[in-house]
C-alpha atoms as a PDB file:
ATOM      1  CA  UNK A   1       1.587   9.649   7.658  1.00  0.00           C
ATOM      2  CA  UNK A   2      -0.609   8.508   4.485  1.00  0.00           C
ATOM      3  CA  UNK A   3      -1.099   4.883   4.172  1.00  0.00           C
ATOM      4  CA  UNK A   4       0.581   4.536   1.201  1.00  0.00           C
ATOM      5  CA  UNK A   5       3.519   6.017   1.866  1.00  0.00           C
ATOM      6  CA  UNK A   6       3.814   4.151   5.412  1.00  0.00           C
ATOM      7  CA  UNK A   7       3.547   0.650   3.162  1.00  0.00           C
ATOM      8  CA  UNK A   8       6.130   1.704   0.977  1.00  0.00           C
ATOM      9  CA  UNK A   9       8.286   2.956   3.882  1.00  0.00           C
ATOM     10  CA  UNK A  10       8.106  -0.402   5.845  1.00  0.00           C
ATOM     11  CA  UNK A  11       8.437  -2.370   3.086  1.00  0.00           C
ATOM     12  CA  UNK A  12       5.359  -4.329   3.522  1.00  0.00           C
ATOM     13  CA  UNK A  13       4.814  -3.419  -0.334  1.00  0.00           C
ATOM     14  CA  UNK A  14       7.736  -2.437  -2.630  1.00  0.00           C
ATOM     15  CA  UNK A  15       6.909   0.769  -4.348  1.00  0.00           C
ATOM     16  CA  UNK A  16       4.577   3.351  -3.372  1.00  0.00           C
ATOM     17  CA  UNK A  17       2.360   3.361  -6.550  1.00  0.00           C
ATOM     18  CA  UNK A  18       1.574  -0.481  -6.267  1.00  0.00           C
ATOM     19  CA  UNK A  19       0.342   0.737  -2.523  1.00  0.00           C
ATOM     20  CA  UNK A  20      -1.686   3.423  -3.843  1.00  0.00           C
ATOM     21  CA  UNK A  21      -3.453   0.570  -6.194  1.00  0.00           C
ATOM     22  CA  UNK A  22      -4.138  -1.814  -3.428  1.00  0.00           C
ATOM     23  CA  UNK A  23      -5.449   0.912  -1.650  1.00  0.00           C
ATOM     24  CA  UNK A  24      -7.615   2.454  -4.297  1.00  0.00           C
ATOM     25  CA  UNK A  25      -9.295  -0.977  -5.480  1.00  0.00           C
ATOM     26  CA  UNK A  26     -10.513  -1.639  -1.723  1.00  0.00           C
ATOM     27  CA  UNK A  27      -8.413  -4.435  -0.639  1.00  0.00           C
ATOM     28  CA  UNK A  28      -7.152  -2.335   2.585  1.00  0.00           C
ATOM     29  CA  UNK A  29      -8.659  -1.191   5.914  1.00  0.00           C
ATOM     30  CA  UNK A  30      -7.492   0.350   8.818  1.00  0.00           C
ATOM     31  CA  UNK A  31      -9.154  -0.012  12.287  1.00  0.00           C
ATOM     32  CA  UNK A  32     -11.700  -2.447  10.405  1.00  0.00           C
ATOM     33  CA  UNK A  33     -12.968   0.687   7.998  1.00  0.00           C
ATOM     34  CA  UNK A  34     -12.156   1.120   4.624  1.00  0.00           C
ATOM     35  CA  UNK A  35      -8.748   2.991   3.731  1.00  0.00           C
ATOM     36  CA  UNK A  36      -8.076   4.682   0.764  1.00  0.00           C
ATOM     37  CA  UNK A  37      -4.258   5.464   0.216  1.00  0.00           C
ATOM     38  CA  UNK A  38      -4.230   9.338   1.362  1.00  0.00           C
ATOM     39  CA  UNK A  39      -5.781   7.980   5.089  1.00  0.00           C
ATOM     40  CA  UNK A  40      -3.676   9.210   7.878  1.00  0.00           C
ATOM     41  CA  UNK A  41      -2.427   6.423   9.901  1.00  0.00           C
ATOM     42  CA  UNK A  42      -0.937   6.860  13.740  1.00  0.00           C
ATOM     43  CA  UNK A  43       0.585   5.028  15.876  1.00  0.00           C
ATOM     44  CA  UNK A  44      -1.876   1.913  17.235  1.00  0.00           C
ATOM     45  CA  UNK A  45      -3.579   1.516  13.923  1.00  0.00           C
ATOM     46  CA  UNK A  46      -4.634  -2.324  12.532  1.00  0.00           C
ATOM     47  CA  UNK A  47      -4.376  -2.350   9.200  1.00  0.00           C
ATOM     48  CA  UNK A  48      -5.412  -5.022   7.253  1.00  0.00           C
ATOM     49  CA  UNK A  49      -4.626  -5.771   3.549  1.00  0.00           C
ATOM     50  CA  UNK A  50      -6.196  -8.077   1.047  1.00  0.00           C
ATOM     51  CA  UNK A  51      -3.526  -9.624  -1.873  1.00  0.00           C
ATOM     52  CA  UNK A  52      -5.953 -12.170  -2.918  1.00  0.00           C
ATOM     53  CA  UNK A  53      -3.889 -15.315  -2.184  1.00  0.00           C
ATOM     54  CA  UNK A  54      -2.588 -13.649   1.380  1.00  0.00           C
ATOM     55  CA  UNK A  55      -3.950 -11.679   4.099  1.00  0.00           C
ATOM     56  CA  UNK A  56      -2.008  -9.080   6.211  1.00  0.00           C
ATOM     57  CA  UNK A  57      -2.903  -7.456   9.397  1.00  0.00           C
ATOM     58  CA  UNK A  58      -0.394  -5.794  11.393  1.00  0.00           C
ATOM     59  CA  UNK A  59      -0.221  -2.923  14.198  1.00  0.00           C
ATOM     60  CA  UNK A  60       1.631   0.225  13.432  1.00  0.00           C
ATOM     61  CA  UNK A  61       4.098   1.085  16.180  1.00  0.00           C
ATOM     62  CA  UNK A  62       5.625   4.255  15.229  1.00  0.00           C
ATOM     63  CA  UNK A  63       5.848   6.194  12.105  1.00  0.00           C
ATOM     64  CA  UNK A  64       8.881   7.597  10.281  1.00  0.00           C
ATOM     65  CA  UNK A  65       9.656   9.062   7.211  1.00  0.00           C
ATOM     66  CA  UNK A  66      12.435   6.857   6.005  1.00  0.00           C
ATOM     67  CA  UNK A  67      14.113   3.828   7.460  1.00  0.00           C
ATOM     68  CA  UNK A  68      16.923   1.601   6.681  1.00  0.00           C
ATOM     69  CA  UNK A  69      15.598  -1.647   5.620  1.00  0.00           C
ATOM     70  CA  UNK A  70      17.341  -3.612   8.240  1.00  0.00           C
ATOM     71  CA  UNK A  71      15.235  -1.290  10.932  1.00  0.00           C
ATOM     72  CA  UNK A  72      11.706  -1.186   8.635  1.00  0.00           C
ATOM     73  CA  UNK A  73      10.178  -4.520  10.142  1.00  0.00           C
ATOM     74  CA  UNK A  74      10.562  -2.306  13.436  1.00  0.00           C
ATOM     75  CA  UNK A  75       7.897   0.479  12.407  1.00  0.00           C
ATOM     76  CA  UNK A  76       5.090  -2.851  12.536  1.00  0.00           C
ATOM     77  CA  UNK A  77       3.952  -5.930  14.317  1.00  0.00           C
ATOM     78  CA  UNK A  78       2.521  -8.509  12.062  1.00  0.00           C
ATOM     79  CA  UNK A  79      -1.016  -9.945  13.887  1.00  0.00           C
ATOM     80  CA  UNK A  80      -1.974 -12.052  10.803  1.00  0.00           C
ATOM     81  CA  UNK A  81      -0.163 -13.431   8.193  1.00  0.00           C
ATOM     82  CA  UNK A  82      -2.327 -16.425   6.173  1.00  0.00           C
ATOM     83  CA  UNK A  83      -2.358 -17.731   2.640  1.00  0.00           C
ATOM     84  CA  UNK A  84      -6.034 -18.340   0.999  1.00  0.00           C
ATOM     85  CA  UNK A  85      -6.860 -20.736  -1.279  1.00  0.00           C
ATOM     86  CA  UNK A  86      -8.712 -19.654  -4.242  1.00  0.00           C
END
């Protein structure tokens, strides 16, 4: 599954295009490499985004093409989570 559509499927960002940006401009990596929205992630990937006041970094642990959004916090496992001060 493409990296943009996973974020958009797990809700980690709301809509797909705003993924694709984030993406795009550099601020995300998967297995500590650069990721540009079309990489294909699988299941075990750390990927790590950059908001500028927040860092992500979670573990996929399965992929799926749509989820309820009760169930999408299931599809990842947050490893970091921290706010940065600018």
């Amino acid at each position: 599954m493409r990296l943009d559509k996973f974020l958009k499927v797990s809700r980690v960002i709301k809509r797909r295009t705003m993924a694709k940006d984030v993406c795009d401009e550099g601020r995300a990596q998967v297995n500590g490499r650069p990721a540009k929205a079309g990489t294909e992630l699988k299941v075990g990937d750390l990927v790590h985004l950059d908001f500028g006041t927040r860092i992500l970094a979670f573990r996929v642990l399965r992929l799926a093409e749509t989820v309820r959004a009760t169930d999408a916090k299931t599809l990842y496992e947050i490893t970091e989570d921290r706010r940065v001060d600018l």
